[in-house]
PDB file of N, CA and C in Angstrom:
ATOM      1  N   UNK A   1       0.847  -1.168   0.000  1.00  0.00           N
ATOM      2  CA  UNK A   1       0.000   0.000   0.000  1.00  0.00           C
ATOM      3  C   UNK A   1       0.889   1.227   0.000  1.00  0.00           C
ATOM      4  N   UNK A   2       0.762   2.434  -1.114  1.00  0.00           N
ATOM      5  CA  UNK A   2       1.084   3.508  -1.104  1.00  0.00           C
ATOM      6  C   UNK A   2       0.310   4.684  -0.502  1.00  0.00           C
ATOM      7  N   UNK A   3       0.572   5.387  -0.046  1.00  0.00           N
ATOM      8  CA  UNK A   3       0.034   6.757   0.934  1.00  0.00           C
ATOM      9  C   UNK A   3       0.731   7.797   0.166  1.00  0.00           C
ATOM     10  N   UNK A   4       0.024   8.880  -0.778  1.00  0.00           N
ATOM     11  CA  UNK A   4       1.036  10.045  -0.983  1.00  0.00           C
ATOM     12  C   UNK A   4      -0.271  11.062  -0.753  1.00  0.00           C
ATOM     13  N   UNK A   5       0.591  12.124  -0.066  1.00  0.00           N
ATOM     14  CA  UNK A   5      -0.633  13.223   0.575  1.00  0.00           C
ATOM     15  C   UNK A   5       0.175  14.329   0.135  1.00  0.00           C
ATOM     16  N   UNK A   6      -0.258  15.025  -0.690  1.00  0.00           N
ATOM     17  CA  UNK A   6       0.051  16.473  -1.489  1.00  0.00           C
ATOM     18  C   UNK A   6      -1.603  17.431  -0.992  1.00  0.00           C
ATOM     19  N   UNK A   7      -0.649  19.015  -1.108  1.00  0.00           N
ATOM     20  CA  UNK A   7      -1.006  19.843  -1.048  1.00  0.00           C
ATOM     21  C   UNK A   7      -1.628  20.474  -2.381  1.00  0.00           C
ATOM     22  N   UNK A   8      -2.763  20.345  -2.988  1.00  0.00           N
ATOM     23  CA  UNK A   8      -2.721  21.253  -4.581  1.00  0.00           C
ATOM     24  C   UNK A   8      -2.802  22.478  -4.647  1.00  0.00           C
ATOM     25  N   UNK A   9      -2.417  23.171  -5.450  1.00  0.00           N
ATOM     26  CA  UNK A   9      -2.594  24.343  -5.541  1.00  0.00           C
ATOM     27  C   UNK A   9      -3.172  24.760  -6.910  1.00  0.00           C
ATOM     28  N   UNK A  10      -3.484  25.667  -6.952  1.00  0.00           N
ATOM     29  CA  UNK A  10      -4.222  26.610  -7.763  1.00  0.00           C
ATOM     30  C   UNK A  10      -4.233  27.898  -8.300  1.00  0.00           C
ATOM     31  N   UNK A  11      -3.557  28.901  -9.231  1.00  0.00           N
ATOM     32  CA  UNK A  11      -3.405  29.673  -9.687  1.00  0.00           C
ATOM     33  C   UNK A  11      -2.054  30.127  -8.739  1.00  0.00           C
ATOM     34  N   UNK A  12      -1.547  28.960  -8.640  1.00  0.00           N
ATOM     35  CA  UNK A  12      -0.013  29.399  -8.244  1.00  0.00           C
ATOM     36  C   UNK A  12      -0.069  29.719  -6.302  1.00  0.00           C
ATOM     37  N   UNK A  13      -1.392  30.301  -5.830  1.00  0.00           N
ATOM     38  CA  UNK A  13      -1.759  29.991  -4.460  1.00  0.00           C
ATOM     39  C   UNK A  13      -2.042  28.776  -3.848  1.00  0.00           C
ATOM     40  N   UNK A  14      -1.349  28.840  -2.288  1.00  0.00           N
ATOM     41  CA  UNK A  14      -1.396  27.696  -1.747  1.00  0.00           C
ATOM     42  C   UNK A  14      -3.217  27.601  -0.858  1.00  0.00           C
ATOM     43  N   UNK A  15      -3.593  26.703  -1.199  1.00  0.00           N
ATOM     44  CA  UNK A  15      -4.970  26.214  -0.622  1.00  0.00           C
ATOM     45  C   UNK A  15      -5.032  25.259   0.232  1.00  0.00           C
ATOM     46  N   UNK A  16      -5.595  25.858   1.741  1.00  0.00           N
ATOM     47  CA  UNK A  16      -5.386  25.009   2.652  1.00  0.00           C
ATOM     48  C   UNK A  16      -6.418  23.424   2.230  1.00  0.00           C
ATOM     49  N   UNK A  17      -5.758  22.723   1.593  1.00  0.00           N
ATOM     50  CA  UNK A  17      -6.681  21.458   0.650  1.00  0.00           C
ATOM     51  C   UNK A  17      -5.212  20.276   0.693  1.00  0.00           C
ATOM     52  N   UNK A  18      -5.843  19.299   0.992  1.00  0.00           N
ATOM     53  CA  UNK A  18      -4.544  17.665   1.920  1.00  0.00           C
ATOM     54  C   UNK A  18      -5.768  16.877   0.647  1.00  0.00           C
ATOM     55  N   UNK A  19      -4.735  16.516   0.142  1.00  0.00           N
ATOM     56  CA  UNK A  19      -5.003  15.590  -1.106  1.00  0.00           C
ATOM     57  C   UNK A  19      -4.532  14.169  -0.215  1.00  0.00           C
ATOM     58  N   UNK A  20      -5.749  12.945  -0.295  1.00  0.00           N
ATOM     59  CA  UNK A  20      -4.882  11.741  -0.221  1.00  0.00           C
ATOM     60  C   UNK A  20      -5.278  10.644  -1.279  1.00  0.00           C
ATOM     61  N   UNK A  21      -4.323   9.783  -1.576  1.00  0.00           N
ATOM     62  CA  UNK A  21      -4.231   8.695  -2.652  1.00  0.00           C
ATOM     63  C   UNK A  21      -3.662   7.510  -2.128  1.00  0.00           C
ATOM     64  N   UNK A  22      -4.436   6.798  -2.369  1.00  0.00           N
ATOM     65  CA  UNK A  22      -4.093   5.323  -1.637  1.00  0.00           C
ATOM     66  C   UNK A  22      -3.983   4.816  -3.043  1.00  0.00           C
ATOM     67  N   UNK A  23      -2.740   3.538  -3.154  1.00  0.00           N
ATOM     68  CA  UNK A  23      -2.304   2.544  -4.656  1.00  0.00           C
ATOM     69  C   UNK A  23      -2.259   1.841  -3.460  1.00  0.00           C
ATOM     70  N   UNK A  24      -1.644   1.119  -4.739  1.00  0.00           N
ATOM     71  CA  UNK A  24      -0.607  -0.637  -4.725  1.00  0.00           C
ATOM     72  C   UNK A  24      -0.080  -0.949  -5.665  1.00  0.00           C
ATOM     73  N   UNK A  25       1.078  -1.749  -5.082  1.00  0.00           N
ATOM     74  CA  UNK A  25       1.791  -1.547  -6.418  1.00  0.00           C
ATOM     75  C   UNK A  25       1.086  -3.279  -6.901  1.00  0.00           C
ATOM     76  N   UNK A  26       0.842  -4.129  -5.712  1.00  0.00           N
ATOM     77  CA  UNK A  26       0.198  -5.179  -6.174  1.00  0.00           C
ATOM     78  C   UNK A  26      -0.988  -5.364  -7.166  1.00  0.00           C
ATOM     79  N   UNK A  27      -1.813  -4.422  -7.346  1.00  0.00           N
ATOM     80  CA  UNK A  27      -2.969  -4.185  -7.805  1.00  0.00           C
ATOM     81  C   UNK A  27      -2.632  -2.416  -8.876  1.00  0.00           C
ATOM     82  N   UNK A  28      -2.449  -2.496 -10.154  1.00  0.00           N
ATOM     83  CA  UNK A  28      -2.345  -1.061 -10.417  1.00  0.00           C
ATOM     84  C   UNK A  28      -4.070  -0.599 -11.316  1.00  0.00           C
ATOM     85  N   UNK A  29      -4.901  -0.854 -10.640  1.00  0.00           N
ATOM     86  CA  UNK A  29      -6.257  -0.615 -11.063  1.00  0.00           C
ATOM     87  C   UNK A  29      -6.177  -0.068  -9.542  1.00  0.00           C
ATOM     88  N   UNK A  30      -6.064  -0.241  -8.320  1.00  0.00           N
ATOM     89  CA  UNK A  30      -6.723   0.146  -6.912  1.00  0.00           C
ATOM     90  C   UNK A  30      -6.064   1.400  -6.838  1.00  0.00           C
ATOM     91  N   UNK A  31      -7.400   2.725  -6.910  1.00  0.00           N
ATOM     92  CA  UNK A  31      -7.142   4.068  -6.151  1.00  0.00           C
ATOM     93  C   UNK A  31      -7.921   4.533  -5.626  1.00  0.00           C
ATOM     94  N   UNK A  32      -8.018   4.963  -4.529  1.00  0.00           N
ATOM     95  CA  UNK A  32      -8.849   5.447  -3.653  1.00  0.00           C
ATOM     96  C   UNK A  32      -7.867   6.896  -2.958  1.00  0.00           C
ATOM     97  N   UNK A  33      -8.714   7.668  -3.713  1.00  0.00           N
ATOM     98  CA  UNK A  33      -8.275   9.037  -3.314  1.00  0.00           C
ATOM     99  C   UNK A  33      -9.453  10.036  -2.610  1.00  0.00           C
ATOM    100  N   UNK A  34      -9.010  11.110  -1.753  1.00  0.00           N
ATOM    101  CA  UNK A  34      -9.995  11.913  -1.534  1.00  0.00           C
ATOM    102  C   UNK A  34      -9.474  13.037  -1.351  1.00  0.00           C
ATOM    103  N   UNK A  35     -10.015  14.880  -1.166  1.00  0.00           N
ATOM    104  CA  UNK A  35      -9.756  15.993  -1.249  1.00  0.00           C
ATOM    105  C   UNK A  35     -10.518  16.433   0.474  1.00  0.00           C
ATOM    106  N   UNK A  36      -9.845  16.670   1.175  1.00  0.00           N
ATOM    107  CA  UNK A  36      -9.789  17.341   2.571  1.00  0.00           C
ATOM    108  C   UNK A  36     -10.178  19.228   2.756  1.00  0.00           C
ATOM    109  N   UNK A  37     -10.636  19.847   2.565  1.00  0.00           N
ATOM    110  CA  UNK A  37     -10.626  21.275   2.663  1.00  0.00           C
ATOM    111  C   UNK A  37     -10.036  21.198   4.577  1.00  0.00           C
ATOM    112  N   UNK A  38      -9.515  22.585   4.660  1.00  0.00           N
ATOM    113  CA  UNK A  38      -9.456  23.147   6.046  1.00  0.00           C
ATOM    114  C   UNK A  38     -10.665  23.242   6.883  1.00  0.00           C
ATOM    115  N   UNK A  39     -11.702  23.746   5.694  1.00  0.00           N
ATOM    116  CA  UNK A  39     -12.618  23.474   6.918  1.00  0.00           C
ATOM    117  C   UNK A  39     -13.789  21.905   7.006  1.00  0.00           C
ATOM    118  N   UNK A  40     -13.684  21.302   5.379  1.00  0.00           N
ATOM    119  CA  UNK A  40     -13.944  20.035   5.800  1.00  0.00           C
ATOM    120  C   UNK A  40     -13.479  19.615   6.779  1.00  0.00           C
ATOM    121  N   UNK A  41     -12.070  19.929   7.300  1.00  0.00           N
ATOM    122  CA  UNK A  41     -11.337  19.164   8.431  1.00  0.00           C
ATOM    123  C   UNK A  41     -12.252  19.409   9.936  1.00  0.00           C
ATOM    124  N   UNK A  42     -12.159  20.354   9.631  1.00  0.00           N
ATOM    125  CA  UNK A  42     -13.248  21.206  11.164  1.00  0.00           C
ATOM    126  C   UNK A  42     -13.933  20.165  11.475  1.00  0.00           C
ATOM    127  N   UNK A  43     -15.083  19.632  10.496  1.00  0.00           N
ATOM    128  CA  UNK A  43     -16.654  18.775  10.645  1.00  0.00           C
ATOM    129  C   UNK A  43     -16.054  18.039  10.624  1.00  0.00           C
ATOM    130  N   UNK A  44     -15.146  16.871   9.935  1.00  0.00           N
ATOM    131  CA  UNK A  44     -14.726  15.944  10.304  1.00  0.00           C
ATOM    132  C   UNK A  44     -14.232  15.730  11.435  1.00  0.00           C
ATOM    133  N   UNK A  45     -13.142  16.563  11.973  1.00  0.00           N
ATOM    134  CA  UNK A  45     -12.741  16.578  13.159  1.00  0.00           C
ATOM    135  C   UNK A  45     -14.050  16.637  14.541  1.00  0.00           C
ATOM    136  N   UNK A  46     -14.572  17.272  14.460  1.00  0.00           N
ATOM    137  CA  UNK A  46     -15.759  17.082  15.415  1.00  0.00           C
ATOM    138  C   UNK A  46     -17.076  15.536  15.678  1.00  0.00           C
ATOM    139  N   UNK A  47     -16.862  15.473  14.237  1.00  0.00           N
ATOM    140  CA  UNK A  47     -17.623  14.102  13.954  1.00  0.00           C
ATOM    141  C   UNK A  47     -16.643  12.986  14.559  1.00  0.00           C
ATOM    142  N   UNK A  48     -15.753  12.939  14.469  1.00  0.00           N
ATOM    143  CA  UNK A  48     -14.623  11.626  14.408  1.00  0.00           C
ATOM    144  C   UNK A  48     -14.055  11.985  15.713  1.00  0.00           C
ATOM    145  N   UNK A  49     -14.248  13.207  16.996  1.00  0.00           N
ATOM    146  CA  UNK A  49     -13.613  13.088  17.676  1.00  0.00           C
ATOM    147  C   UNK A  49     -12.176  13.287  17.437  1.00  0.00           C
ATOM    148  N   UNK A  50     -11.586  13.809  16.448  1.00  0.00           N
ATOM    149  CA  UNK A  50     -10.044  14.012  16.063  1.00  0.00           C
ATOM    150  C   UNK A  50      -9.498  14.899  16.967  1.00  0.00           C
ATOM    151  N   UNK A  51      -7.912  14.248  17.123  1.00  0.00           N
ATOM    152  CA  UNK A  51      -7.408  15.376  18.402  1.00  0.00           C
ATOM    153  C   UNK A  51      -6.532  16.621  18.017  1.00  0.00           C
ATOM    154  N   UNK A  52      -5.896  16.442  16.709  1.00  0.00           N
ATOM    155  CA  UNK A  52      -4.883  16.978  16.172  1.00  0.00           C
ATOM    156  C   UNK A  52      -5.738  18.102  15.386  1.00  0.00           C
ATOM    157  N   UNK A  53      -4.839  19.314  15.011  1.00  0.00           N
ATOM    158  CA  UNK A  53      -5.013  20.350  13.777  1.00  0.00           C
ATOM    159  C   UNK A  53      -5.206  19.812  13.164  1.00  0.00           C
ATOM    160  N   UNK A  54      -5.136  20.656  11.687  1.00  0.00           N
ATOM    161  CA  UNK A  54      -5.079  20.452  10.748  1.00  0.00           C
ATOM    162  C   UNK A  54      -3.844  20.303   9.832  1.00  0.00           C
ATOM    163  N   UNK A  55      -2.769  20.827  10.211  1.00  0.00           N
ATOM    164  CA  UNK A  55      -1.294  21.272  10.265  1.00  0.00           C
ATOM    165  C   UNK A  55      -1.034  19.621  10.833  1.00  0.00           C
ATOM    166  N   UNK A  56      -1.202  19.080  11.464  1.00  0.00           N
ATOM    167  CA  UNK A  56      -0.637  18.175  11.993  1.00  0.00           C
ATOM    168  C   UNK A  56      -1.452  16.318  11.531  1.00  0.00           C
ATOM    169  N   UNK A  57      -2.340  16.509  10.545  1.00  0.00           N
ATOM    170  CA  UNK A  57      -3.361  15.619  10.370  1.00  0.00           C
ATOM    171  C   UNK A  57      -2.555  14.740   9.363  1.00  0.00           C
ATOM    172  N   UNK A  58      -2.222  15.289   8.318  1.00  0.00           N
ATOM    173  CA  UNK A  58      -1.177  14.329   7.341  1.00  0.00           C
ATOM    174  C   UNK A  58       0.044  13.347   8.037  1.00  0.00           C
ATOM    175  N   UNK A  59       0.182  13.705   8.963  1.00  0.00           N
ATOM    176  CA  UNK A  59       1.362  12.647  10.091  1.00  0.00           C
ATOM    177  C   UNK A  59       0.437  11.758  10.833  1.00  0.00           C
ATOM    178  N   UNK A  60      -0.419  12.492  11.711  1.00  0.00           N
ATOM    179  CA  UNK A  60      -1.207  11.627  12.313  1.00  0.00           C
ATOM    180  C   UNK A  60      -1.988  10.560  11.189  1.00  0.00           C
ATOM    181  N   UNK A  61      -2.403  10.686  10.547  1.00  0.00           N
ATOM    182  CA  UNK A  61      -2.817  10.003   9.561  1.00  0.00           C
ATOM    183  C   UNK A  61      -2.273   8.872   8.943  1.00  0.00           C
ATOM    184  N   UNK A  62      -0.810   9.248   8.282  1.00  0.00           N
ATOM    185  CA  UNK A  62       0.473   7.764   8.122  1.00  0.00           C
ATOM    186  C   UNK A  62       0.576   7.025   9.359  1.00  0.00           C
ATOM    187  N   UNK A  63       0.298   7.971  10.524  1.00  0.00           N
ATOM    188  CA  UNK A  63       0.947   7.027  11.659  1.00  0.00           C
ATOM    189  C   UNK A  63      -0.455   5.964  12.093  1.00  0.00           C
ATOM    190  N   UNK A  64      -1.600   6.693  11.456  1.00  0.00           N
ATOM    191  CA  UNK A  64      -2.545   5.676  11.716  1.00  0.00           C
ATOM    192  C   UNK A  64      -2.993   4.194  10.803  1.00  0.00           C
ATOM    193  N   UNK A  65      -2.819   4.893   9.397  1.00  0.00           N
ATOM    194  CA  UNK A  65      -2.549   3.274   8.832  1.00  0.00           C
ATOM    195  C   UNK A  65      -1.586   2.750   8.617  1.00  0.00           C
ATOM    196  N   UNK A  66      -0.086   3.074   9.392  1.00  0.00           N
ATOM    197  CA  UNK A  66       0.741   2.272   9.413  1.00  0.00           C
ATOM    198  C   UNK A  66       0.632   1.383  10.883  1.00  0.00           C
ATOM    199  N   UNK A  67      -0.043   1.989  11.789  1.00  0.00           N
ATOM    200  CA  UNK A  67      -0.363   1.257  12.842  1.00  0.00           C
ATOM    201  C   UNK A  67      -1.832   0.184  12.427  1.00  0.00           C
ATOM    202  N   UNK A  68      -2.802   0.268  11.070  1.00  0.00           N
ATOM    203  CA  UNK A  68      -3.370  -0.649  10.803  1.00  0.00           C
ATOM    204  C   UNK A  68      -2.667  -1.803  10.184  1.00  0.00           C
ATOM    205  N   UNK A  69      -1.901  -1.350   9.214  1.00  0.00           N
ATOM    206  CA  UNK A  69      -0.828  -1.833   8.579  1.00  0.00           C
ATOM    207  C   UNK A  69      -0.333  -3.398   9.513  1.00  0.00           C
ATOM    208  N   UNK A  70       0.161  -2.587  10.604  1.00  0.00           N
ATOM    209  CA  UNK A  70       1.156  -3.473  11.810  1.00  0.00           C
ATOM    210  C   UNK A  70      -0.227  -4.529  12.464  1.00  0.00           C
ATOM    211  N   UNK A  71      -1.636  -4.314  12.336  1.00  0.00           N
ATOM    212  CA  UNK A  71      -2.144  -4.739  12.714  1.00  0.00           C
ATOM    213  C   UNK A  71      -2.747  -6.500  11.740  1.00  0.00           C
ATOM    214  N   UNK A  72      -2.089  -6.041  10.966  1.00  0.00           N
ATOM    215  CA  UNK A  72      -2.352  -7.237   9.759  1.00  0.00           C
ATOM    216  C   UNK A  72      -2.009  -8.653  10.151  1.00  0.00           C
ATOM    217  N   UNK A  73      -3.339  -9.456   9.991  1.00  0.00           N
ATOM    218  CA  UNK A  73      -3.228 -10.812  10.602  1.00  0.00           C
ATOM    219  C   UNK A  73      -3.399 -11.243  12.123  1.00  0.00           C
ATOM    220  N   UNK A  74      -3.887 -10.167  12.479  1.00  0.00           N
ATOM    221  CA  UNK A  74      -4.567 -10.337  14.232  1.00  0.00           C
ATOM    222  C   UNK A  74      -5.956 -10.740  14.454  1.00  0.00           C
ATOM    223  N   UNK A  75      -6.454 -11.014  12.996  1.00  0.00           N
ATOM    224  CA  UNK A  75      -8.242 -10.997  13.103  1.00  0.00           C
ATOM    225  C   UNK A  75      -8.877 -10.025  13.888  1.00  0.00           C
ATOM    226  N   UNK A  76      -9.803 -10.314  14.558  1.00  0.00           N
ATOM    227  CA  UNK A  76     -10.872  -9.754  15.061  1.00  0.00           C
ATOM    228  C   UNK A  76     -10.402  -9.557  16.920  1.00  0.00           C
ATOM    229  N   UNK A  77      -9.451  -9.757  16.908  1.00  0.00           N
ATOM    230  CA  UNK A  77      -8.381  -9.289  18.126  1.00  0.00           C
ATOM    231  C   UNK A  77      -6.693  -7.902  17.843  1.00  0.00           C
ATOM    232  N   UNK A  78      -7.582  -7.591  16.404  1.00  0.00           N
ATOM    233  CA  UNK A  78      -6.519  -6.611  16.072  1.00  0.00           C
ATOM    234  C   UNK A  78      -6.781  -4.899  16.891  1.00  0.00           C
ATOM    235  N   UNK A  79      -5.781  -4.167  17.114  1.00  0.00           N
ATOM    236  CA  UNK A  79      -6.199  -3.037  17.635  1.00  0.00           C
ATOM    237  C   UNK A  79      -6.645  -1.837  17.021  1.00  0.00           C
ATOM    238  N   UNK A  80      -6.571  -1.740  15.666  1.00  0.00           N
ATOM    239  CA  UNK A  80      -6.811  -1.424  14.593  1.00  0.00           C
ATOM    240  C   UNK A  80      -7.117  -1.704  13.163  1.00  0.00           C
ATOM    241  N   UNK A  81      -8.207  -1.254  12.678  1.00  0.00           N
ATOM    242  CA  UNK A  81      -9.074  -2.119  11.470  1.00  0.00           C
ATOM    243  C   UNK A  81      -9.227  -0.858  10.585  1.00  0.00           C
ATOM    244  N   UNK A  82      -8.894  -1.454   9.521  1.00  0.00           N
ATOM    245  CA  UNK A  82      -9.275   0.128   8.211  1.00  0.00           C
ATOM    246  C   UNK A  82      -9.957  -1.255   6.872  1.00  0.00           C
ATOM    247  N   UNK A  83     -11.281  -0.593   6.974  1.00  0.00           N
ATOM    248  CA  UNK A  83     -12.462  -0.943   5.366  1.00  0.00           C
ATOM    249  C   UNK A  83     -12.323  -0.176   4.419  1.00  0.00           C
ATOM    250  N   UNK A  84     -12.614  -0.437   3.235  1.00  0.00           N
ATOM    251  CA  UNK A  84     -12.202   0.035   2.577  1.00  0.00           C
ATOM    252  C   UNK A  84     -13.410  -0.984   1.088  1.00  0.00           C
ATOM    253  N   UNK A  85     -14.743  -0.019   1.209  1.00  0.00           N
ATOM    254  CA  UNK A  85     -15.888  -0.655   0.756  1.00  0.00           C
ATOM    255  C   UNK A  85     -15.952  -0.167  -0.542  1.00  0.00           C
ATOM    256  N   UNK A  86     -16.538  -1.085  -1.603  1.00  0.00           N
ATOM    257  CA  UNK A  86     -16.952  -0.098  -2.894  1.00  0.00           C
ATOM    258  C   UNK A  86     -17.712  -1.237  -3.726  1.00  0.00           C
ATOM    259  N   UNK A  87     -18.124  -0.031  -3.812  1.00  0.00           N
ATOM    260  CA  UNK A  87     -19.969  -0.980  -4.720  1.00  0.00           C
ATOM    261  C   UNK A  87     -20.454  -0.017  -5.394  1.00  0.00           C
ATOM    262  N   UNK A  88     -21.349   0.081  -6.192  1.00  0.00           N
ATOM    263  CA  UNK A  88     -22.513   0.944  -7.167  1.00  0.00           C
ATOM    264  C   UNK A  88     -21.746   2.042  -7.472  1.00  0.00           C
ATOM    265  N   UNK A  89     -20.798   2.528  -7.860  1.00  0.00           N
ATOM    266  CA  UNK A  89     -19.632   3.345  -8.125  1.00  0.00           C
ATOM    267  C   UNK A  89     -19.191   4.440  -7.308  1.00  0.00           C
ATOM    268  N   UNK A  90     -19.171   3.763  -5.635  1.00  0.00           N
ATOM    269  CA  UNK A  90     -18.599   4.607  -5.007  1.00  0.00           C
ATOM    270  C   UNK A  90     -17.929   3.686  -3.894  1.00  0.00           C
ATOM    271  N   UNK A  91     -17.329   4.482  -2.998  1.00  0.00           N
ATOM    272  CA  UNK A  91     -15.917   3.687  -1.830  1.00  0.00           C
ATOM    273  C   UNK A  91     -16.052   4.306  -0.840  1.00  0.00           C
ATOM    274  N   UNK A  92     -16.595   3.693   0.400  1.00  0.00           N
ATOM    275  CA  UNK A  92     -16.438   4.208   1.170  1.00  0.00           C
ATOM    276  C   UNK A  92     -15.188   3.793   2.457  1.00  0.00           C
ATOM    277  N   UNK A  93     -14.617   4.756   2.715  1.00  0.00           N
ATOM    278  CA  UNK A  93     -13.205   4.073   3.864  1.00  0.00           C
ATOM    279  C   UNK A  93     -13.870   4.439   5.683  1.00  0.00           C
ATOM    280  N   UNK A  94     -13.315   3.609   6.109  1.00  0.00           N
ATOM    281  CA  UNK A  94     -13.524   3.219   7.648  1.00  0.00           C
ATOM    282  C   UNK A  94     -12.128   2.926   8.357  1.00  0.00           C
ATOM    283  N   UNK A  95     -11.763   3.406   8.975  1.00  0.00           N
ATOM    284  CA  UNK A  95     -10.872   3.328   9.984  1.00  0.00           C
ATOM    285  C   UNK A  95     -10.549   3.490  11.535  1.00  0.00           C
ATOM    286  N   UNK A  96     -10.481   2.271  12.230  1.00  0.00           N
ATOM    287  CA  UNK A  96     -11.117   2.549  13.726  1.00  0.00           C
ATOM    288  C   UNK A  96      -9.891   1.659  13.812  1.00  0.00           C
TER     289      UNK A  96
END
C-alpha cells in the first residue's frame, strides 16, 4: 500500500486542501483518493472526535494506517481495522 498526501494548488496559491491517494503496487487498477478542505477538516474533526489540527493531520494520519498496517493478521483481536468498501460506483473508507 502507497500513501502520498500532497497539497494542490491553484493559480499558483497555496490552498489550505490535503489531497490523499491510496495505490498498490500489487494491484495497479486500486485508487482510492480523496480531497480534505481546512474546513472540511473542522466537521470531520468534530464528527470523528479528532485530536490533532489540521497542520498536523497528514502525520497523524500515516501514523494511523501504518499502525493498521502493523495490525495485519490479528483478526478480530486486532487493535486497529481500516475498510475500505466499494460498490454501485462509489468507496467508502472506515478506519477505527
Amino acid at each position: 500500500l502507497r500513501i502520498a498526501l500532497t497539497q494542490p494548488t491553484a493559480g499558483g496559491a497555496m490552498h489550505k486542501t490535503l489531497r490523499v491517494a491510496l495505490t498498490s503496487e500489487a494491484d495497479p487498477f486500486f485508487l482510492h483518493s480523496f480531497d480534505v478542505t481546512e474546513e472540511e477538516f473542522h466537521a470531520l474533526k468534530a464528527d470523528q472526535n479528532i485530536l490533532v489540527d489540521f497542520a498536523t493531520f497528514p502525520r497523524m494520519f500515516v501514523e494511523l494506517v501504518e499502525s493498521v498496517i502493523g495490525c495485519r493478521g490479528q483478526g478480530e483481536g486486532a487493535r486497529f481495522v481500516a475498510v475500505l468498501s466499494c460498490g454501485g460506483g462509489s468507496a467508502d473508507s472506515n478506519f477505527s
